[in-house]
Protein backbone atom coordinates (compact mmCIF):
# COMPACT_ATOMS: atom_id res chain seq x y z
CA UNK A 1 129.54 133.76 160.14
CA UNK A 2 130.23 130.31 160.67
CA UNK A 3 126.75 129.78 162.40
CA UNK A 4 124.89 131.39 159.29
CA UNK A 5 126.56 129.38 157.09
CA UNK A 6 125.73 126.29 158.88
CA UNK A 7 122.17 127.20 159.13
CA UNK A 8 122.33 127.93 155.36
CA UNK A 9 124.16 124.47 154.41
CA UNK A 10 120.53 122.70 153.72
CA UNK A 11 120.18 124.89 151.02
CA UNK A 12 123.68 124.14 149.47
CA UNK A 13 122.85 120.64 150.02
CA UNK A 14 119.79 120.75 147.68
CA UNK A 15 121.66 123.00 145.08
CA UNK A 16 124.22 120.23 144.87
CA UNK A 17 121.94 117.98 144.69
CA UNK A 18 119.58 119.26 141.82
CA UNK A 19 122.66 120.62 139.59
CA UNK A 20 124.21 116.73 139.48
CA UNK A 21 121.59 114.43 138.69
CA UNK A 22 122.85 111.17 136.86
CA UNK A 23 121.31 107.99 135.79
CA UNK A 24 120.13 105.76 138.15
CA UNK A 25 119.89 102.08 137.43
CA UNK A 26 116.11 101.30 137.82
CA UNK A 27 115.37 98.77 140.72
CA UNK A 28 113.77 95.22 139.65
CA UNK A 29 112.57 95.47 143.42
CA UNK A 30 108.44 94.81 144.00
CA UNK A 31 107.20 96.07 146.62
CA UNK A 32 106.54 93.29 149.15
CA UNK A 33 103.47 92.99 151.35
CA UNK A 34 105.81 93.39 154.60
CA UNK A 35 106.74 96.88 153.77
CA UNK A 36 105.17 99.25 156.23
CA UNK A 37 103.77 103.04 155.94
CA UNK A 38 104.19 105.69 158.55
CA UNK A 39 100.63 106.58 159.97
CA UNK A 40 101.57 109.43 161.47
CA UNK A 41 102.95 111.30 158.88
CA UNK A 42 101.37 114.64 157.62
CA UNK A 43 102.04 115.72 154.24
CA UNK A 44 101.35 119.79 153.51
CA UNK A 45 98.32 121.47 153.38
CA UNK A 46 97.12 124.64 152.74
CA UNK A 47 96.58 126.94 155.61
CA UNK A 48 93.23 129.39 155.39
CA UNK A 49 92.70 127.84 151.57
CA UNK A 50 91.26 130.48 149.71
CA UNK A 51 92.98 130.03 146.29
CA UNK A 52 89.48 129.02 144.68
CA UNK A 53 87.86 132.54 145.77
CA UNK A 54 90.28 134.79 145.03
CA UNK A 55 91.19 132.96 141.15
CA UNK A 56 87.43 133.02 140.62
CA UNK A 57 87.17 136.84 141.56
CA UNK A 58 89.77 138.06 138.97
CA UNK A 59 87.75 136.71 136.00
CA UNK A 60 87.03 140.00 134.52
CA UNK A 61 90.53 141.27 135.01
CA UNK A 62 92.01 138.03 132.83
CA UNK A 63 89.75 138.54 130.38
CA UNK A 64 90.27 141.95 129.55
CA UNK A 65 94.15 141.10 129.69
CA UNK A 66 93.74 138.00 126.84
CA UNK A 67 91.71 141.02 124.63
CA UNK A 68 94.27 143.08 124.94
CA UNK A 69 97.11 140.48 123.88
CA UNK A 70 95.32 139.16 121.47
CA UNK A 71 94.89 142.27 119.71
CA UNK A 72 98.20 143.41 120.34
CA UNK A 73 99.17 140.16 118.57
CA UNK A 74 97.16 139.76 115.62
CA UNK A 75 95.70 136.67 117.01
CA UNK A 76 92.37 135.29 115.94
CA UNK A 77 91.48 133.38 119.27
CA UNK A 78 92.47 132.36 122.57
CA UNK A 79 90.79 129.70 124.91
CA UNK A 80 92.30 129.75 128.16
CA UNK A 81 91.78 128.25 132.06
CA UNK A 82 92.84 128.15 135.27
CA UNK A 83 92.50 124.83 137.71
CA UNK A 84 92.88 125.14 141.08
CA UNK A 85 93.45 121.44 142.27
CA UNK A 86 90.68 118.99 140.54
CA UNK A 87 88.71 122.19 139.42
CA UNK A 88 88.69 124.31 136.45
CA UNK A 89 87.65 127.23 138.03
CA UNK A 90 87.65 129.96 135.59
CA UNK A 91 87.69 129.70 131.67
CA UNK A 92 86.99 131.93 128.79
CA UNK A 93 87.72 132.54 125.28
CA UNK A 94 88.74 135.77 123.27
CA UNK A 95 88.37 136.10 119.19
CA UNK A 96 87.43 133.50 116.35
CA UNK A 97 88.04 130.10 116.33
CA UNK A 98 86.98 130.72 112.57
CA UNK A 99 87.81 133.91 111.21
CA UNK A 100 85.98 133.78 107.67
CA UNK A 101 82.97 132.84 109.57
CA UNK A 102 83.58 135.42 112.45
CA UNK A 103 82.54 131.86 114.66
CA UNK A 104 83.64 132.54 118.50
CA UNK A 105 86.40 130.84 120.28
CA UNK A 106 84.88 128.52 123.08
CA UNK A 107 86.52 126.26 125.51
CA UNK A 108 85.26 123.67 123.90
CA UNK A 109 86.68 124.08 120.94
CA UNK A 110 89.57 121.60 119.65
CA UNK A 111 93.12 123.27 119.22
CA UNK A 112 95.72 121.71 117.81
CA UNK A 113 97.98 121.77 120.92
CA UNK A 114 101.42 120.73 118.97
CA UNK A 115 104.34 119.66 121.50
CA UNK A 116 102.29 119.69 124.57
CA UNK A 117 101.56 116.20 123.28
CA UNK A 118 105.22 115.06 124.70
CA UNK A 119 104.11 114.55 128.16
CA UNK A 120 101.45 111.98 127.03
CA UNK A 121 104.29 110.04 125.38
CA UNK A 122 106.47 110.38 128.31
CA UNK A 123 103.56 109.33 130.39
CA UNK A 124 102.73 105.98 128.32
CA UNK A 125 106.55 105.25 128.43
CA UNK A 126 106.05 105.04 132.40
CA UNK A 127 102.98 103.43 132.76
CA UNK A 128 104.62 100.31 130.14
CA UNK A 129 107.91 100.88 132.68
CA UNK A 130 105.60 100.50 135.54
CA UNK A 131 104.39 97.14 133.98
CA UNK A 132 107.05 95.84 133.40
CA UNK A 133 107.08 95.77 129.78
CA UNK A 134 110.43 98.42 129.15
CA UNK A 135 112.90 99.85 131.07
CA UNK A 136 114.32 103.07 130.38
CA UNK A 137 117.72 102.00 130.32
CA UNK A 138 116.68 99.70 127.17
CA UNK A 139 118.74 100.59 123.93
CA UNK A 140 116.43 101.99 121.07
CA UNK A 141 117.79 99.73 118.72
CA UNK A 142 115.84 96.72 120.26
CA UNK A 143 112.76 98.17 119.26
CA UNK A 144 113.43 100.18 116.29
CA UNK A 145 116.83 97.78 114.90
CA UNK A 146 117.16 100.33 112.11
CA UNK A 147 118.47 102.65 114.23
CA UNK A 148 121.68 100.46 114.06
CA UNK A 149 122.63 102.05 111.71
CA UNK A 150 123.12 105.72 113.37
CA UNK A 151 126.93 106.37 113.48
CA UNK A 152 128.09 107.63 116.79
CA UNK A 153 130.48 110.65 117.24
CA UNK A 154 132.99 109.15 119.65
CA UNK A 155 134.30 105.39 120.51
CA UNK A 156 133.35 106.47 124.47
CA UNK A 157 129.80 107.29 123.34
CA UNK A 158 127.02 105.43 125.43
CA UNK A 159 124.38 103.82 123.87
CA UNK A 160 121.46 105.87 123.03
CA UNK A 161 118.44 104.02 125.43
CA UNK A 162 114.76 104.93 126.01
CA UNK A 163 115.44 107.76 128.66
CA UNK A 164 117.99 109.68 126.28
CA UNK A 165 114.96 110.06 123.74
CA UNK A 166 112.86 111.02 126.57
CA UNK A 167 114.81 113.67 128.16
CA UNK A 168 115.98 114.67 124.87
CA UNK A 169 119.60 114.21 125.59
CA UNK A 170 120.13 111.52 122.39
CA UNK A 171 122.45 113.71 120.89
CA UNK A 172 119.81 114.45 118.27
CA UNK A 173 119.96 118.01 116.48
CA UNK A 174 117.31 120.44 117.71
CA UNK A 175 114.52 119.72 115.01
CA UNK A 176 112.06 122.69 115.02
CA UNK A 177 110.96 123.89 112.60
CA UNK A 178 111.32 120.38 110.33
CA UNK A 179 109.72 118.06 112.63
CA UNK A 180 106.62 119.95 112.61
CA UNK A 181 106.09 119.23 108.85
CA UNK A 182 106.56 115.39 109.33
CA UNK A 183 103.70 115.52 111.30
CA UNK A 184 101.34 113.43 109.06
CA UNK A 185 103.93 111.13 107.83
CA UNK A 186 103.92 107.33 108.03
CA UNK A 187 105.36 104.92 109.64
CA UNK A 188 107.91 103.80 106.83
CA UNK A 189 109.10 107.31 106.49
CA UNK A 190 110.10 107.28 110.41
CA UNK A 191 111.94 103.39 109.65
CA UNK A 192 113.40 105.15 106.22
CA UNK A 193 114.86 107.81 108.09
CA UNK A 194 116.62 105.38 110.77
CA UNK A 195 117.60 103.02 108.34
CA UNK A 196 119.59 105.83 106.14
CA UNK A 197 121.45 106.73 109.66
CA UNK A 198 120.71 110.01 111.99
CA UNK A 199 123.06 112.76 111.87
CA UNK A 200 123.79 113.67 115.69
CA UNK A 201 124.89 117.27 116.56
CA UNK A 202 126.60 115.49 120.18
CA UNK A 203 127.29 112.42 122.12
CA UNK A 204 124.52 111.13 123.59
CA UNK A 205 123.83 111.87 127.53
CA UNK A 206 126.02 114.74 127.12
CA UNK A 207 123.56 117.99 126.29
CA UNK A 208 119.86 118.67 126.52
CA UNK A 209 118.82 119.35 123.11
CA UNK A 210 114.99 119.63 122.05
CA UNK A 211 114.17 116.81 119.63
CA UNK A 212 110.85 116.12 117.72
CA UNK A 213 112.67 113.06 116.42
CA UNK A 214 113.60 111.42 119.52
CA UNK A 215 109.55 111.57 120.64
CA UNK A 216 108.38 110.33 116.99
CA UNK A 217 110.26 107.41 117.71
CA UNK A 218 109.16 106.99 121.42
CA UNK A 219 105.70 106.84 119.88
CA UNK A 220 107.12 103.78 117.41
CA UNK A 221 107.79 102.15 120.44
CA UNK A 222 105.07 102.45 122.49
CA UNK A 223 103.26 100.77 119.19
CA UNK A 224 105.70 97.31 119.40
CA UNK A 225 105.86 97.34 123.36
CA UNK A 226 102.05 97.85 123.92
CA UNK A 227 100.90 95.79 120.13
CA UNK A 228 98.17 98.72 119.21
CA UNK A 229 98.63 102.15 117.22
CA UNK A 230 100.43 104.64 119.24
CA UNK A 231 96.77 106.66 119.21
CA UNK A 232 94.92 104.09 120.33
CA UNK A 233 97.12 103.07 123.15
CA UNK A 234 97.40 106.88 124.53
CA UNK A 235 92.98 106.99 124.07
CA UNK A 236 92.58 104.24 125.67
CA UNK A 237 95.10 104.16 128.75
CA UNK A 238 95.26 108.05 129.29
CA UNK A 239 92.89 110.11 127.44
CA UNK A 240 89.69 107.87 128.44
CA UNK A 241 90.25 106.89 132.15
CA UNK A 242 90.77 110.44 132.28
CA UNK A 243 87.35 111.47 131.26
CA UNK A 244 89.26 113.37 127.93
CA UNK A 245 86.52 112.58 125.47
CA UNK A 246 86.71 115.39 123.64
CA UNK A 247 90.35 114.76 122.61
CA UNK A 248 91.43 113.43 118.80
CA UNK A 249 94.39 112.89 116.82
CA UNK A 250 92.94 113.29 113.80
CA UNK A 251 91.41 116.93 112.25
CA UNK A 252 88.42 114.75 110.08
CA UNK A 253 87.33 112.95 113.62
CA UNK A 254 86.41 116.19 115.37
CA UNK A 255 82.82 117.31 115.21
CA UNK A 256 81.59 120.19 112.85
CA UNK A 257 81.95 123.22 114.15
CA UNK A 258 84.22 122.48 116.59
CA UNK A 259 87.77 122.30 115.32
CA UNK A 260 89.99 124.97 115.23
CA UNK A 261 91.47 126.32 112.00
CA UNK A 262 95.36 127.58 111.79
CA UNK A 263 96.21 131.23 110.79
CA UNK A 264 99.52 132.53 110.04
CA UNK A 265 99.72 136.46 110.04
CA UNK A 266 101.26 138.17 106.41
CA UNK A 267 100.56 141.04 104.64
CA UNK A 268 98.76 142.75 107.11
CA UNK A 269 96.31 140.04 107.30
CA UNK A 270 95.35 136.33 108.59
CA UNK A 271 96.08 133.95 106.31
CA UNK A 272 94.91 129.76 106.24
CA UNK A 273 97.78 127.71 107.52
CA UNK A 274 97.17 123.57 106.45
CA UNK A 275 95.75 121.72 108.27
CA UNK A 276 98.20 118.68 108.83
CA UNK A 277 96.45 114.91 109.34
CA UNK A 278 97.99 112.69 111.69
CA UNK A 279 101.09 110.23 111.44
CA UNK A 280 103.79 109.03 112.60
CA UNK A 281 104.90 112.11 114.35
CA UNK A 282 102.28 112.43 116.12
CA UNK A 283 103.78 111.15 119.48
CA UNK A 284 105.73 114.80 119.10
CA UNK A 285 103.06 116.95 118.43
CA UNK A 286 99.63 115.67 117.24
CA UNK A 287 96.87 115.95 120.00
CA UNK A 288 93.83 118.14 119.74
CA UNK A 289 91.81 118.81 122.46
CA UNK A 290 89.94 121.80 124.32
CA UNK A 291 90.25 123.81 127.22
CA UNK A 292 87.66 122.04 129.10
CA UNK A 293 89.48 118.73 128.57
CA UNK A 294 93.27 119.55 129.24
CA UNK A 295 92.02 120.68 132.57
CA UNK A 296 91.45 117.10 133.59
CA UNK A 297 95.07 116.22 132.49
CA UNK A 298 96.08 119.27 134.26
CA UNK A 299 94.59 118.42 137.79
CA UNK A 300 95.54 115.16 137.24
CA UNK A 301 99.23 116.25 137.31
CA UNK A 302 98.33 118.40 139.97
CA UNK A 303 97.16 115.61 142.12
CA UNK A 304 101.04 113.67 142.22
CA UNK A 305 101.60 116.49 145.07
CA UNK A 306 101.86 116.37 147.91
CA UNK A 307 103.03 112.85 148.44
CA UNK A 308 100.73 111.14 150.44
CA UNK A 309 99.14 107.58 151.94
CA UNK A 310 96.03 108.30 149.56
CA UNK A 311 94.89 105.39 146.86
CA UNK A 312 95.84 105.96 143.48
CA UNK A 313 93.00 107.07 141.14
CA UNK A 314 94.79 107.83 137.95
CA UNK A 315 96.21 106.14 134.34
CA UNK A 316 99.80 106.00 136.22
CA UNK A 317 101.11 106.50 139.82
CA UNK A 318 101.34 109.60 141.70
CA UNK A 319 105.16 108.62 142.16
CA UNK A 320 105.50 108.16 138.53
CA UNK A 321 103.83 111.91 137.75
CA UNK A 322 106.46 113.23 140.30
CA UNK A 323 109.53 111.50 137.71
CA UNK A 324 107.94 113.31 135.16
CA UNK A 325 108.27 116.40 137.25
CA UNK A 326 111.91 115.79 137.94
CA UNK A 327 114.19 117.61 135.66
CA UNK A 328 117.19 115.93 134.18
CA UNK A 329 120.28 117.83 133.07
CA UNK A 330 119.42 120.91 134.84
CA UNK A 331 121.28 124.39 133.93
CA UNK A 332 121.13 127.29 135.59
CA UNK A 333 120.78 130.67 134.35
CA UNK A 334 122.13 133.30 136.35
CA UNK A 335 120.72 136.25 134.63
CA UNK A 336 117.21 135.33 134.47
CA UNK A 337 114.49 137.80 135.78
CA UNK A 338 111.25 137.04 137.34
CA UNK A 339 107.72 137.88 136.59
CA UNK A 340 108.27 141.75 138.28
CA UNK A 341 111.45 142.14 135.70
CA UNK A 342 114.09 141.35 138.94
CA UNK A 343 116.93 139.69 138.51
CA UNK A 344 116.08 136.17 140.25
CA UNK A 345 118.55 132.95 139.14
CA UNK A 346 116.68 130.18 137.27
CA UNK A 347 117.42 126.25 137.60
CA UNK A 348 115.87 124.53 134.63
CA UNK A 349 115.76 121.01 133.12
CA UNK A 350 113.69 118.32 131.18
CA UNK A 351 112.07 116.07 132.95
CA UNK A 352 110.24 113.46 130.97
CA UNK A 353 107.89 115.19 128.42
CA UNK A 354 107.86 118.28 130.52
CA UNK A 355 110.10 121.41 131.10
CA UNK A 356 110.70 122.14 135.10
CA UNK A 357 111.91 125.37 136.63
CA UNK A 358 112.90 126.50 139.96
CA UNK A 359 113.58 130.42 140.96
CA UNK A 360 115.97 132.07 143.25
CA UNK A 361 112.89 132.16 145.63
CA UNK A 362 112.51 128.50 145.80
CA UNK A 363 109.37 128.59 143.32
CA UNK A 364 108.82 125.44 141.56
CA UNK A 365 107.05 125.53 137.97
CA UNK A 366 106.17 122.35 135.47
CA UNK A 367 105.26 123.77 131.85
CA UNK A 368 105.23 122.74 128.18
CA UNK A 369 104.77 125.00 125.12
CA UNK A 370 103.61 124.01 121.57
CA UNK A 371 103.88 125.33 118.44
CA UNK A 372 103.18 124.34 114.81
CA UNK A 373 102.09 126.11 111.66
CA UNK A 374 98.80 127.74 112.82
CA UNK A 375 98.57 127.11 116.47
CA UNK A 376 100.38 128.09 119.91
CA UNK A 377 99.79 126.58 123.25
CA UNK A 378 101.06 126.60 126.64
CA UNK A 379 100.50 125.32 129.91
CA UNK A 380 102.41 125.63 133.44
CA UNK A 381 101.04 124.33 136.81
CA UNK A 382 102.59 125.39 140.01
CA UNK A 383 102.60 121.96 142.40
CA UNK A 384 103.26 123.79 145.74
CA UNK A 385 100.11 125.40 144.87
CA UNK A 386 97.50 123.61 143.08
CA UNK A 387 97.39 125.63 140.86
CA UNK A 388 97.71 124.90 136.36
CA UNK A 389 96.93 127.94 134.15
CA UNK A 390 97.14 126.66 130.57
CA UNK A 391 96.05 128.82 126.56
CA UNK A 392 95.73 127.82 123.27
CA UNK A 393 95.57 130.12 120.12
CA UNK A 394 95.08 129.75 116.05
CA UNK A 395 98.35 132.15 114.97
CA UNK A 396 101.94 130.49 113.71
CA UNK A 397 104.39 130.01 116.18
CA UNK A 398 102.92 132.21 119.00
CA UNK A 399 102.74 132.14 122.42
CA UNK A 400 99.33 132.05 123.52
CA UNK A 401 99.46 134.34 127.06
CA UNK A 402 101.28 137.42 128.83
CA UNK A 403 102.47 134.65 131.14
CA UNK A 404 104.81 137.20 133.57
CA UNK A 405 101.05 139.76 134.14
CA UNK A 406 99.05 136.81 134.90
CA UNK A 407 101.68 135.30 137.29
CA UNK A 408 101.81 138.95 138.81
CA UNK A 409 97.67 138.63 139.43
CA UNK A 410 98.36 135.29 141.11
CA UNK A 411 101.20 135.95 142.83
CA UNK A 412 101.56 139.65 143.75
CA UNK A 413 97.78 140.78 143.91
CA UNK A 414 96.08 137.69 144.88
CA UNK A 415 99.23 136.63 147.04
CA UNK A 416 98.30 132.97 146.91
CA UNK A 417 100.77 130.60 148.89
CA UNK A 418 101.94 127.01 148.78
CA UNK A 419 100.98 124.49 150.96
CA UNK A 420 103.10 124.34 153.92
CA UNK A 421 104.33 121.01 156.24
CA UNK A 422 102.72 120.23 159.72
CA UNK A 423 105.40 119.56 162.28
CA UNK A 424 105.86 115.90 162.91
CA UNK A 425 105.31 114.97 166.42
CA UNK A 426 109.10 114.27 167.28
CA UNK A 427 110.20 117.65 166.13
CA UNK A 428 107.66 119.20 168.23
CA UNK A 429 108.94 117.47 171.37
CA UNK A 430 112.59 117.95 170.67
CA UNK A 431 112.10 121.57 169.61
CA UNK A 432 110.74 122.39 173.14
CA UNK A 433 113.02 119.96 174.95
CA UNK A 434 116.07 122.65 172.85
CA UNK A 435 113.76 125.50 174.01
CA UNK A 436 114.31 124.91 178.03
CA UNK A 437 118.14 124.98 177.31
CA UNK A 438 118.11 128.44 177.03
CA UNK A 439 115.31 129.36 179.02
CA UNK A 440 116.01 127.31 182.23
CA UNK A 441 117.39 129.44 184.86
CA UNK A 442 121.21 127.51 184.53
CA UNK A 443 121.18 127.27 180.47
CA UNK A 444 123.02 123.88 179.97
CA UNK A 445 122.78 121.12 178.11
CA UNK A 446 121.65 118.20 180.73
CA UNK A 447 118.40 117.20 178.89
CA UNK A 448 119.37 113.73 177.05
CA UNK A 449 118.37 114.08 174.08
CA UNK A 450 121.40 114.34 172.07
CA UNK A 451 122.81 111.92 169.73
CA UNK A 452 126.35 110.89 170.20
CA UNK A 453 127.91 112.64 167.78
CA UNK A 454 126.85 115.68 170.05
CA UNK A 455 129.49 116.08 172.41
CA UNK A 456 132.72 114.44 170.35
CA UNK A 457 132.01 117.34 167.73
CA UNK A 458 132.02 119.85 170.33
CA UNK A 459 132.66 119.13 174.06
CA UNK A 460 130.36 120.23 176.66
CA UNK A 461 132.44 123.14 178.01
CA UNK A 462 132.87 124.95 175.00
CA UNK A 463 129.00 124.50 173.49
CA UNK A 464 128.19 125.90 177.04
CA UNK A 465 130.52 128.85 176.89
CA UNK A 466 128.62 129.64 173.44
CA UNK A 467 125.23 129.39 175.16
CA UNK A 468 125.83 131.61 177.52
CA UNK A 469 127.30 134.05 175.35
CA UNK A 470 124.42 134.16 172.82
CA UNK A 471 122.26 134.32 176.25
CA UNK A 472 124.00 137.64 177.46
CA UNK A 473 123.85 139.21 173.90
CA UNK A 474 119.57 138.39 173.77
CA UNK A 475 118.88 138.75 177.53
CA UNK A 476 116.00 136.65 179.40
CA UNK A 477 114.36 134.56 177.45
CA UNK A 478 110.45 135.12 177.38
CA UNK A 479 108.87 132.84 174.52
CA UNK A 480 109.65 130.83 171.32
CA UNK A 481 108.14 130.97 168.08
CA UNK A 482 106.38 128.28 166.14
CA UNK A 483 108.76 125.81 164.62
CA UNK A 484 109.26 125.44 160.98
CA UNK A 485 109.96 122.53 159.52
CA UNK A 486 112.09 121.56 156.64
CA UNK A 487 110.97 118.30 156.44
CA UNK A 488 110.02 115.36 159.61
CA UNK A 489 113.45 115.71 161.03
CA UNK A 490 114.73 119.20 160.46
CA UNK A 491 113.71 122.87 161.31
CA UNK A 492 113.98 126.52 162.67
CA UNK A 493 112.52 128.51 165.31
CA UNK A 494 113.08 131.94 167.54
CA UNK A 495 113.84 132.34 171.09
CA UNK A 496 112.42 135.44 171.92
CA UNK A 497 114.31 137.93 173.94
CA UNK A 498 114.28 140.87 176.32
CA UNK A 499 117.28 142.62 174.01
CA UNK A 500 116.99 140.74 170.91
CA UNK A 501 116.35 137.35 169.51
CA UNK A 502 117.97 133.50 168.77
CA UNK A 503 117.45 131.95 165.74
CA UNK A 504 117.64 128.16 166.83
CA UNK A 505 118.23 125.78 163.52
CA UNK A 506 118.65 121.55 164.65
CA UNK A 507 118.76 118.57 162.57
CA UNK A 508 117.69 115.19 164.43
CA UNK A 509 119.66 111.91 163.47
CA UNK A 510 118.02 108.87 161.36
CA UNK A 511 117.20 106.73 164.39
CA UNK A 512 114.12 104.86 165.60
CA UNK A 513 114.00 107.32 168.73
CA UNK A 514 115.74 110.64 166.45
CA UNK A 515 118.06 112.67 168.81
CA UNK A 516 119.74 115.90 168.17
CA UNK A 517 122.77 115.80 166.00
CA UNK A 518 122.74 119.48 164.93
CA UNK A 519 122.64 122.48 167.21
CA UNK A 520 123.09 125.82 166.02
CA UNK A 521 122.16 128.95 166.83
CA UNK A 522 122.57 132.94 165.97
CA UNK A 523 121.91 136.36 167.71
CA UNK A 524 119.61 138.56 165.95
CA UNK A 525 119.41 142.38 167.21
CA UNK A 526 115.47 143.94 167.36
């Protein structure tokens, strides 16, 4: 037992390590020109890549799926896609876009897409952090000074900075549904409401707790940081280098025939929803945009992964994308189930504009809903795979997808994997130097290439006693298995033998020539 839990502690490691994330002070350090890159390093790939085929053959089988949940639903239309890395690679549309008209959803059609607008705040905030011109750890009140007057709940209460209001963790009352109708309000109202004091429902950095508010006012800020309408700036330094030129804040700028229009379902029947105009909360929830164009903002947070030596090619850095993908305040909840109705444990937490999950079977998920009076949306992109699905509809409040049967199709029928890491070239050579330890015809442990810690945390006599016991349980030793790594340094393989196997796990230490600091090693019965 003590060997399986050692070869289990990695994973204990990371759950620590994801369940206590705090806040970092951010580093003034620039990167200077003497810093040097590793050109040997491999980042993941996909091995025999056919995630493109198989999404583009079940076309017909996700169409029929969005008519039947549609109708189920009493929603008018859904536009919906699938990217597979830079590549929207199947799209469609079910119902009206219009119902009075009977005009057909398209994916080119603008939806309102409500609170998947966050992440283009959050993503402005970084690219001004990235300049230079804010830091996250700045109070609110030096951009906004009538938030001043906000009366904390305790003496030991932090101040409330930039990052509280984007990880929603201000101590802010959950806002929905009342945020959605400020939408179209101005400026002053937003000042009015600060200057009059916010109620808070915590103290700040304490909870996660969903806040329109908290955004509106990110998008006041981005105004006075960046000295141009919050609109403008997100056009400009997102939405255009992005190639989104189908994308408006504004219902009267979109073309005829192509916006959307809002239902609500009553009385057996659909019902016009207003249309809100734009304002000063529309930093929360404002954006409209198509199918066709999300998919570039989709592939574009698809690209952040895997790190890499690549140039940069996008509004913000790849390392900045991965922040946003970094959740903040995670919680766990043990009774969640997973897409087959299993019970499977669920880590979750806000990152910066975006929701981020992880699964009992190490499945990683970035997503953001949105909802306001007439419209639902959703997206979620898997990073390990390249893969964003994403859906917008015209109905109140609903979700715009069976999510869980179209995660079966990719998951279950199609089987699609995630990429998986090359073995560095030092692992390689130490994992066969371990190898001949227990298949030279005197297992012992002469080869030096282990660190010193090797020896002082068990001496030689006793790790050899354990060798050759494991040795006698598996019998000659005939061949190993491919090594898989963890990461450069780290990673498991099999010794295959004549009455059963070895599973080998070893951990090499952070020096320039990495020696074995970790041995361990199990008997598994055929």
């Amino acid at each position: 037992m003590k060997v399986i839990s050692l070869l289990l502690r990695p994973v204990f490691i990371f759950l620590i390590l994801f369940s206590c994330t705090s806040k970092p002070e951010e580093s003034s350090y620039e990167e200077k020109s003497t810093t040097s890159f590793s050109s040997t390093y491999q980042p993941p790939i996909f091995k025999n890549d056919q995630r493109k085929e198989k999404i583009e053959g079940i076309a017909p089988q996700l169409q029929k799926l969005m008519e039947d949940y549609a109708k189920q639903n009493n929603i008018p239309g859904i536009a919906y896609g699938i990217v597979v890395d830079n590549e929207l690679v199947v799209s469609d549309a079910v119902g009206f876009l219009e119902v009075s008209s009977e005009t057909p959803a398209t994916t080119t059609a603008a939806y309102r897409i409500a609170s998947m607008s966050k992440s283009f705040t959050a993503m402005a905030i970084l690219k001004l952090r990235d300049e230079g011109k804010l830091s996250l750890h700045d109070p609110v009140s030096k951009y906004i000074p009538e938030f001043d007057q906000t009366t904390y709940l305790t003496k030991d209460s932090p101040i409330i900075d930039i990052e509280n209001l984007i990880t929603m963790t201000a101590g802010f009352p959950e806002d929905n549904p009342w945020g959605d109708r400020q939408l179209d309000e101005p400026n002053q109202m937003l000042l009015d409401l600060m200057s009059d004091g916010l109620s808070l429902s915590n103290p700040p950095s304490l909870y996660y707790e969903y806040s329109n508010t908290g955004f509106a006012m990110l998008g006041y800020i981005i105004e006075q940081v960046s000295g141009k309408p919050y609109q403008a700036y997100i056009k400009d330094e997102i939405l255009s280098p992005l190639g989104m030129t189908h994308s408006y804040w504004e219902i009267d700028e979109v073309p005829t025939g192509e916006l959307v229009i809002g239902y609500r379902w009553e009385d057996e029947e659909w019902k016009l929803e207003p249309m809100l105009h734009d304002g000063a909360f529309g930093s929360m929830g404002g954006l409209i945009t198509s199918i066709e164009d999300f998919s570039k903002y989709v592939s574009f947070h698809l690209s952040a992964w895997p790190p890499r030596s690549e140039e940069e090619s996008g509004p913000i850095k790849r390392s900045s994308l991965r922040e946003m993908h970094t959740p903040q305040f995670p919680r766990l909840y043990p009774n969640a189930t997973n897409y087959n109705d299993e019970p499977c444990p669920r880590m979750a937490g806000y990152g910066y504009g975006l929701g981020i999950y992880q699964d009992c079977n190490n499945r990683k998920w970035v997503s953001h809903g949105g909802a306001l009076p007439g419209f639902g949306s959703n997206y979620v992109f898997y990073p390990e795979y390249g893969v964003g699905i994403m859906a917008f509809c015209n109905l109140t409040y609903t979700t715009p997808w069976p999510l869980k049967e179209i995660e079966k199709i990719l998951f279950n029928e199609l089987g699609i994997q995630p990429r998986t890491l090359p073995v560095s070239t030092i692992l390689e050579t130490r994992k066969e130097q371990v190898a001949k330890i227990f298949m030279q015809e005197t297992a012992g442990f002469e080869v030096g290439i282990f660190a010193e810690n090797f020896f002082l945390d068990q001496d030689k006599d006793h790790r050899t006693a354990g060798l050759m016991k494991v040795l006698d349980q598996a019998g000659k030793i005939n061949s190993t298995t491919e090594l898989e790594p963890q990461n450069q340094l780290r990673g498991t393989f099999k010794l295959i033998g004549e009455k059963g196997d070895i599973l080998v796990f070893f951990t090499l230490t952070p020096e320039k020539d990495p020696k074995v600091q970790q041995l361990d090693y199990v008997f598994q019965e055929k």
